[in-house]
Protein backbone atom coordinates (compact mmCIF):
# COMPACT_ATOMS: atom_id res chain seq x y z
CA UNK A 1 14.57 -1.52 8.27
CA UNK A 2 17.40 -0.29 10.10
CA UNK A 3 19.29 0.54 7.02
CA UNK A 4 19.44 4.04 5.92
CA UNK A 5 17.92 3.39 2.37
CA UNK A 6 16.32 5.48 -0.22
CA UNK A 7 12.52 4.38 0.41
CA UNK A 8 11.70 4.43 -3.04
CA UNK A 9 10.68 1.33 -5.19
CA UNK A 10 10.09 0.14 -8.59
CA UNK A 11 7.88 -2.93 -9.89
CA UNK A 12 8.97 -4.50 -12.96
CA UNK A 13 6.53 -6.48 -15.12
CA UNK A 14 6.73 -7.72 -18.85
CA UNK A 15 4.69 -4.69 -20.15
CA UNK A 16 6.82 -2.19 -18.42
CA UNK A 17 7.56 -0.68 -14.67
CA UNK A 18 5.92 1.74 -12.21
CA UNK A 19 8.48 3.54 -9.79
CA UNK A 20 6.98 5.02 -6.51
CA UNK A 21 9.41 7.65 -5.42
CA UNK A 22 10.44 8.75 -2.10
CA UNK A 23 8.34 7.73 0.80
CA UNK A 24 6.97 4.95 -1.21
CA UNK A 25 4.66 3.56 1.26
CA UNK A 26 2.81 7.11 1.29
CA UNK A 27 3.31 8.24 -1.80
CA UNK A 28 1.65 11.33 -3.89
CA UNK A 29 2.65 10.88 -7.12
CA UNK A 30 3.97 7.27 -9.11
CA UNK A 31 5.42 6.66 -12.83
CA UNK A 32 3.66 4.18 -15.13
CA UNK A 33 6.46 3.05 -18.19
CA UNK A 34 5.28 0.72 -21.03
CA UNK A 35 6.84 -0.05 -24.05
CA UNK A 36 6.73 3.72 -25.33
CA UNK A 37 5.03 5.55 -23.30
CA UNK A 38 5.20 7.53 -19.99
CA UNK A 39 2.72 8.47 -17.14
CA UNK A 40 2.54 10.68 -13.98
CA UNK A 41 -0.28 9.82 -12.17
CA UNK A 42 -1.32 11.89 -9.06
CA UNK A 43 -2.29 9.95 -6.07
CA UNK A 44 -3.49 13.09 -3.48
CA UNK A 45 -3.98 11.98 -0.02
CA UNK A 46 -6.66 12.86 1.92
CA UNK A 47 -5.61 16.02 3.41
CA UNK A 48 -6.17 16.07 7.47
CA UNK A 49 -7.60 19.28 9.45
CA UNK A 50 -4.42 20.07 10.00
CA UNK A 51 -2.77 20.05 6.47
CA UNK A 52 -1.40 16.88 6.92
CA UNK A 53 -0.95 15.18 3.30
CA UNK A 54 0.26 11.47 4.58
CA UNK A 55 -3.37 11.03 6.11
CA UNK A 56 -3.97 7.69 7.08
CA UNK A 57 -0.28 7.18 7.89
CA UNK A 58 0.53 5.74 4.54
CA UNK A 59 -2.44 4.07 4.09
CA UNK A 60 -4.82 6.48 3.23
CA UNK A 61 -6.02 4.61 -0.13
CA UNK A 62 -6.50 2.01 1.73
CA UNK A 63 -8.51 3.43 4.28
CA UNK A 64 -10.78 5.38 1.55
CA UNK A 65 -11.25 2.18 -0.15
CA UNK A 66 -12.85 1.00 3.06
CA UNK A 67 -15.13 3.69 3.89
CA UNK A 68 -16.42 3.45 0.00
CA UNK A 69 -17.17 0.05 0.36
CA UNK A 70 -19.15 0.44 3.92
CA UNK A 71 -21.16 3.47 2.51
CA UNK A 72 -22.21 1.36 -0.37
CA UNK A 73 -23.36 -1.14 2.20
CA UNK A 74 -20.62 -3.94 1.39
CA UNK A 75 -18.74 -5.89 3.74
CA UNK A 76 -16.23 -7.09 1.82
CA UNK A 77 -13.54 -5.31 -1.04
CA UNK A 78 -13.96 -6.05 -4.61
CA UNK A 79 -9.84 -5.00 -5.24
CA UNK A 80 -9.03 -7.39 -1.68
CA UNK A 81 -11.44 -10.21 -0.47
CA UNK A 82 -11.82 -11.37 2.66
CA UNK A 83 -10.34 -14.80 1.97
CA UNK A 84 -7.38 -13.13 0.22
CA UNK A 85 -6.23 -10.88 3.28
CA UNK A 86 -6.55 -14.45 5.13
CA UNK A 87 -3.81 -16.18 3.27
CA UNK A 88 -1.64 -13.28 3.74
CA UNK A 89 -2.18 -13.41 7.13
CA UNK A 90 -1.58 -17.06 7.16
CA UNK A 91 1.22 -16.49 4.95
CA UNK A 92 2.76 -13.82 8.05
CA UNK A 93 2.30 -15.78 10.59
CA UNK A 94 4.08 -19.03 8.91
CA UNK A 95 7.44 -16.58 8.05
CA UNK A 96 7.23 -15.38 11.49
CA UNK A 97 7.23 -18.78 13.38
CA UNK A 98 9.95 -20.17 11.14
CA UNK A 99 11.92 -17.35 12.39
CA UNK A 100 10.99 -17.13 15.84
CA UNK A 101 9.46 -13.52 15.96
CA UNK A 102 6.69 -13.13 18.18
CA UNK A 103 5.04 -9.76 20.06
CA UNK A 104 4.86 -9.53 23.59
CA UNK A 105 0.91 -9.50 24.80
CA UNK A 106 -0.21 -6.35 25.37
């Protein structure tokens, strides 16, 4: 994180790759490759009162995602259970004990 880095990223599968470019963890736009073929796909944020187009900080799938589900009455994501996010969580907490990060209490 303190590294000055080029932010961008690329997943690699058997089928093919997706690249996010710049600003990855935001991003407007990603690349799917397969054996052949190319794809742009447009990802537009959520654009904020004040033109903002990173609403949601980065996160602004995300955070649709989770106003769709609570309109439709659901308490829970289809794409991320409940019991899912828990292991991650569980999965966080274990890396940061074993390396002795913790946040001060606020």
């Amino acid at each position: 994180m303190r590294a000055t880095l080029g932010c961008t990223a690329r997943i690699t599968g058997t089928a093919g790759h997706i690249e996010l470019p710049f600003l990855m963890h935001c991003p407007d736009e990603l690349t799917v490759q397969t054996r052949g073929t190319t794809e742009r796909l447009s990802l537009p944020a959520a654009r904020e009162a004040d033109g903002d187009d990173t609403a949601g900080g980065g996160l602004h799938h995300q955070i649709r995602h989770v106003h769709e589900r609570l309109r439709a009455g659901e308490s829970e994501s289809d794409i991320m259970p409940l019991d899912e996010t828990v292991a991650v969580m569980r999965t966080l907490d274990t890396a940061r004990d074993q390396i002795g990060l913790s946040y001060a209490d606020h």
